[in-house]
C-alpha atoms as a PDB file:
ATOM      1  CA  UNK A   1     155.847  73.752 236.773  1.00  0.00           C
ATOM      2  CA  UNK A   2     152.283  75.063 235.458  1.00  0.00           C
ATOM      3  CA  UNK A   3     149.297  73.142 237.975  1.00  0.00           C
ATOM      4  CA  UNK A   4     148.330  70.661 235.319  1.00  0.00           C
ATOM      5  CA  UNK A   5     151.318  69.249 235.269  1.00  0.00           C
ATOM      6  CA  UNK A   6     151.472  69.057 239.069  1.00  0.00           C
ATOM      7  CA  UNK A   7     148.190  67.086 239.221  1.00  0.00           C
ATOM      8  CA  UNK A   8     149.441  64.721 236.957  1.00  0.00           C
ATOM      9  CA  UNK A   9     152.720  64.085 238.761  1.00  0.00           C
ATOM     10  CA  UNK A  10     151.141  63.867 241.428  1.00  0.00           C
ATOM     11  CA  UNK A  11     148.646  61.135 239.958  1.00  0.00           C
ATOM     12  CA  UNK A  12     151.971  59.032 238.648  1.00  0.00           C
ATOM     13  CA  UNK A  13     153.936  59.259 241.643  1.00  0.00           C
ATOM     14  CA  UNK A  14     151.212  58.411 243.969  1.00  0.00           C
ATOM     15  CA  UNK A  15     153.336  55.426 245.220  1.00  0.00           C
ATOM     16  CA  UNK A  16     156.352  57.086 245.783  1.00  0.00           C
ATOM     17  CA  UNK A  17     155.084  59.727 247.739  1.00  0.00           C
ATOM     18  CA  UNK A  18     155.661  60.060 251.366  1.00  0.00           C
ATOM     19  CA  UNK A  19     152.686  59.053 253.953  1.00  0.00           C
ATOM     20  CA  UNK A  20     153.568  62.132 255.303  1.00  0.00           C
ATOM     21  CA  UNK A  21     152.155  64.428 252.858  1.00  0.00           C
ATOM     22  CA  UNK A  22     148.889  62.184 252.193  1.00  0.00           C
ATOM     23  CA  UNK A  23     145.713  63.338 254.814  1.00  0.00           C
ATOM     24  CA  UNK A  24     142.433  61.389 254.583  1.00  0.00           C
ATOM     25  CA  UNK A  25     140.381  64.876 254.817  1.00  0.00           C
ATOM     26  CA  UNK A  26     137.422  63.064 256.294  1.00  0.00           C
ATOM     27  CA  UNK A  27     136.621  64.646 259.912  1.00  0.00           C
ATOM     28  CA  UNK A  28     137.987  60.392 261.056  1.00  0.00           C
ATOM     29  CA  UNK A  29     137.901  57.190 259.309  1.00  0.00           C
ATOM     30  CA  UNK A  30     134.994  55.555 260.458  1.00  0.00           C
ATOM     31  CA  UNK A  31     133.184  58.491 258.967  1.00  0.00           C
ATOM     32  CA  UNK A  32     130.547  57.201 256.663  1.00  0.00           C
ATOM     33  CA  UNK A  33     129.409  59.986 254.511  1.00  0.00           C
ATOM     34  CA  UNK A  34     131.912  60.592 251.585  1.00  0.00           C
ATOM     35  CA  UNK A  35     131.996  63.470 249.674  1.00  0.00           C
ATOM     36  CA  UNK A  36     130.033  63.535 246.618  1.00  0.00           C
ATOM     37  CA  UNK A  37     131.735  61.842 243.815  1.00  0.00           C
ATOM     38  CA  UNK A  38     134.578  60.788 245.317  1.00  0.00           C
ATOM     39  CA  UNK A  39     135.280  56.745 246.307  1.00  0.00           C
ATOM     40  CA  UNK A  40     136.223  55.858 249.763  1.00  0.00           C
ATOM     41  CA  UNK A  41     140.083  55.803 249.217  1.00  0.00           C
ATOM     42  CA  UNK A  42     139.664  59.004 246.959  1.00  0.00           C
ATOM     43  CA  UNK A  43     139.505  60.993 250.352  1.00  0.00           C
ATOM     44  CA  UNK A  44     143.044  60.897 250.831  1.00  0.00           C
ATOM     45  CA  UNK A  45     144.798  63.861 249.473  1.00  0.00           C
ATOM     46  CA  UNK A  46     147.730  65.264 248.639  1.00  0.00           C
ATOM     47  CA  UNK A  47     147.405  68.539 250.227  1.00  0.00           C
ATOM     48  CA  UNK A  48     149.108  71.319 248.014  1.00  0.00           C
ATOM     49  CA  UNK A  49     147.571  74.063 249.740  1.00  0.00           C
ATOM     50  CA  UNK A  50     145.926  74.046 253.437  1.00  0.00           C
ATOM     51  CA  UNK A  51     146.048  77.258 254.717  1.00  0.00           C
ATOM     52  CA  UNK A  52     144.436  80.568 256.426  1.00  0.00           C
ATOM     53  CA  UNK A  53     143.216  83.065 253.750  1.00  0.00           C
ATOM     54  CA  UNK A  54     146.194  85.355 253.668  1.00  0.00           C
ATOM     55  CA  UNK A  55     144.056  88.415 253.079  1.00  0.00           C
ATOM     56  CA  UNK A  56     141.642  87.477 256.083  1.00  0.00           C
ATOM     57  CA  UNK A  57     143.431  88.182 259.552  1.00  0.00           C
ATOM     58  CA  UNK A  58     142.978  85.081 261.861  1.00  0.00           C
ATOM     59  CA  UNK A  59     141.555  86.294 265.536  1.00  0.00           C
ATOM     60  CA  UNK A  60     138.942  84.511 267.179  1.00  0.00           C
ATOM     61  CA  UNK A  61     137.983  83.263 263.829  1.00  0.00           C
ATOM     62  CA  UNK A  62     139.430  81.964 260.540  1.00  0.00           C
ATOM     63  CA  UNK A  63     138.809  81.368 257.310  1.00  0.00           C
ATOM     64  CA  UNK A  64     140.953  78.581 255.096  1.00  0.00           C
ATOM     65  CA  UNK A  65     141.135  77.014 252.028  1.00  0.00           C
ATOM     66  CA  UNK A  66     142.646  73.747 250.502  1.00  0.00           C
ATOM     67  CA  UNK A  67     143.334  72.658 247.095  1.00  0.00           C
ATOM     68  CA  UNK A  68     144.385  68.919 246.527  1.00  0.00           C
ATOM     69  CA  UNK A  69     145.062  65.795 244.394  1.00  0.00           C
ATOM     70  CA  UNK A  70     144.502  62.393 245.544  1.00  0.00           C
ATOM     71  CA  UNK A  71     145.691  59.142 243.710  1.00  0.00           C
ATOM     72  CA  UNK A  72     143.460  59.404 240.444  1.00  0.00           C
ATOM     73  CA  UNK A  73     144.243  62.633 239.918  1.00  0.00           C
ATOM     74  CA  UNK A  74     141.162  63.951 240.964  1.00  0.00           C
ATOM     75  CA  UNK A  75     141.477  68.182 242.226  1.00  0.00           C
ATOM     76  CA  UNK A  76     139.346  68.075 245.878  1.00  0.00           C
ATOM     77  CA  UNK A  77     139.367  71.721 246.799  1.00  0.00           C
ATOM     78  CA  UNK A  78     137.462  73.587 249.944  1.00  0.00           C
ATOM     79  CA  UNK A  79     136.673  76.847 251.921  1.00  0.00           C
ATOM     80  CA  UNK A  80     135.918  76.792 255.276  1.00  0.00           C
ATOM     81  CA  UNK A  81     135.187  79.146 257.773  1.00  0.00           C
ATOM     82  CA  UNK A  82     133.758  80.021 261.003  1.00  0.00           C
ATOM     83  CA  UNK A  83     134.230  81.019 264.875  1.00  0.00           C
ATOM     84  CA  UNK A  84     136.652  79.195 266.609  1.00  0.00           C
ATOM     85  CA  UNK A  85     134.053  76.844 268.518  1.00  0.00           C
ATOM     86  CA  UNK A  86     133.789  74.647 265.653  1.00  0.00           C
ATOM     87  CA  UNK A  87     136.403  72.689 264.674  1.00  0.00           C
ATOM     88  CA  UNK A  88     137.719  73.602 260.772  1.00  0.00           C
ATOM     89  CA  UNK A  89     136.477  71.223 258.050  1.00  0.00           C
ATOM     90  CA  UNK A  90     134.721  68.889 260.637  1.00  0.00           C
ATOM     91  CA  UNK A  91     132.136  70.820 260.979  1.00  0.00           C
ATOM     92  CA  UNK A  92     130.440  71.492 257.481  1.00  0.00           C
ATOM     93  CA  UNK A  93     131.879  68.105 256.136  1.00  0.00           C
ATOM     94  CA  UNK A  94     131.528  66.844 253.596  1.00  0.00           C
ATOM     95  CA  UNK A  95     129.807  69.920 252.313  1.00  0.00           C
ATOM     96  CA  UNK A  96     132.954  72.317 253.030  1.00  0.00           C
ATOM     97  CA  UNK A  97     134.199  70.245 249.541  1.00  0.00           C
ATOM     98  CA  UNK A  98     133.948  70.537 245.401  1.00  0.00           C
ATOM     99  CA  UNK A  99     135.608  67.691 243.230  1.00  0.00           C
ATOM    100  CA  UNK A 100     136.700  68.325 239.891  1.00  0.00           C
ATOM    101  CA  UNK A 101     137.676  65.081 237.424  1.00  0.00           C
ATOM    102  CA  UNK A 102     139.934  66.881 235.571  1.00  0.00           C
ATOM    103  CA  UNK A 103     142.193  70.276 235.743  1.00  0.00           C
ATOM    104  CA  UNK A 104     140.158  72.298 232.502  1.00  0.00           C
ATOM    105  CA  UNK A 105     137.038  71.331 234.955  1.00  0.00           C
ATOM    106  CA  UNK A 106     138.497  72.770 238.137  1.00  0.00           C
ATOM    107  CA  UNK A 107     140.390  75.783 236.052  1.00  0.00           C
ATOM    108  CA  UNK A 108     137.593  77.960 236.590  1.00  0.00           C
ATOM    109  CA  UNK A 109     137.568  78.160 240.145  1.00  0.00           C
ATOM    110  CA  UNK A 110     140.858  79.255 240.559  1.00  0.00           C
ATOM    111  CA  UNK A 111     139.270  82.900 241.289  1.00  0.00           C
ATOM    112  CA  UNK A 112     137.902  81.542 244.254  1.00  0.00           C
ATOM    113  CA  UNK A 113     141.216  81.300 245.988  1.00  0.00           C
ATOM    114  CA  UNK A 114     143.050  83.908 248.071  1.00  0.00           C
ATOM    115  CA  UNK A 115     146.529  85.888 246.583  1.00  0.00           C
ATOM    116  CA  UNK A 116     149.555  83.683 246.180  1.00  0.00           C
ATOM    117  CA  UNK A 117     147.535  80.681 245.765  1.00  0.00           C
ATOM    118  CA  UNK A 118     149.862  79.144 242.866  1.00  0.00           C
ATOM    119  CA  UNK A 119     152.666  80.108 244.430  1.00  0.00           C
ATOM    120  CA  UNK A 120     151.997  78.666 247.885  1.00  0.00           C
ATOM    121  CA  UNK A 121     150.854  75.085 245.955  1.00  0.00           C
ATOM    122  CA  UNK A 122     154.119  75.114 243.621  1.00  0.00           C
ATOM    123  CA  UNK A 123     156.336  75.364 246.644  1.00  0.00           C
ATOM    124  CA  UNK A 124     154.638  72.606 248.951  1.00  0.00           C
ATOM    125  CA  UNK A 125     154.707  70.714 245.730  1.00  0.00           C
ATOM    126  CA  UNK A 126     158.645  71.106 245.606  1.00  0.00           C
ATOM    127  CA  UNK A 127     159.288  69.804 248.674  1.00  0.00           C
ATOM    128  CA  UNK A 128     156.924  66.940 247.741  1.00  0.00           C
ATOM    129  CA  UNK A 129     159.103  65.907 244.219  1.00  0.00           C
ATOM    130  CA  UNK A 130     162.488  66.742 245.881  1.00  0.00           C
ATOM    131  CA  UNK A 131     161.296  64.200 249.030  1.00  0.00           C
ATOM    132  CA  UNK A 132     160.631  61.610 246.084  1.00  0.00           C
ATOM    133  CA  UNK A 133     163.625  62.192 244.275  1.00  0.00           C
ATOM    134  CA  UNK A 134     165.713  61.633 247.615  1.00  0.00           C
ATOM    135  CA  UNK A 135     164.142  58.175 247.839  1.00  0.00           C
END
């Protein structure tokens, strides 16, 4: 299934998805600084892709990305990196994160993501539609 069409799944099953693949991706919820142009209850994601940068080797540092979708079918996406003091995406919130309203917007940024990136957020999205499916 190409992205776009993941997004918008995504978007119409909202309901139906499992809590367990949802993650509010503010640092904790009494956090009061959202990220710019998203709501509140637009900080909980769908996380298709949450991962170290397979091209970077993790040591005594790392350096991740995350692409996801929350309920409106907004794309939140995010790099992060650092030592390992700080914690990841806690640290630089809510500045470690872009928004895009739509897929053609967030389309060009897709160069900005490490090799396999499609392939790593089609397969977490499997397991996501076969878990609804099951339901």
């Amino acid at each position: 299934m190409e992205m776009r069409s993941m997004v918008r799944w995504i978007k119409r099953h909202w309901e139906e998805i499992p809590d367990k693949y949802k993650q509010n991706i503010k640092p904790d919820n009494e956090y009061s600084v959202n990220v710019k142009s998203l709501n509140a209850d637009g900080h909980l994601v769908v996380l298709l892709v949450d991962r170290q940068k397979p091209s970077v080797y993790a040591n005594y540092s790392f350096d991740e990305e995350r692409f996801g979708v929350n309920r409106y079918g907004e794309i939140i996406w995010g790099f992060d990196s650092g030592c390992s003091c700080p914690c990841p995406w806690n640290d630089e919130y809510p500045g470690c994160y872009d928004v895009a309203k739509t897929w053609k917007e967030f389309k060009i940024n897709l160069e900005d993501f490490d090799v396999d990136f499609e392939k790593d957020a089609s397969e977490a999205f499997e397991e996501i539609r076969k878990s609804v499916e099951l339901i």
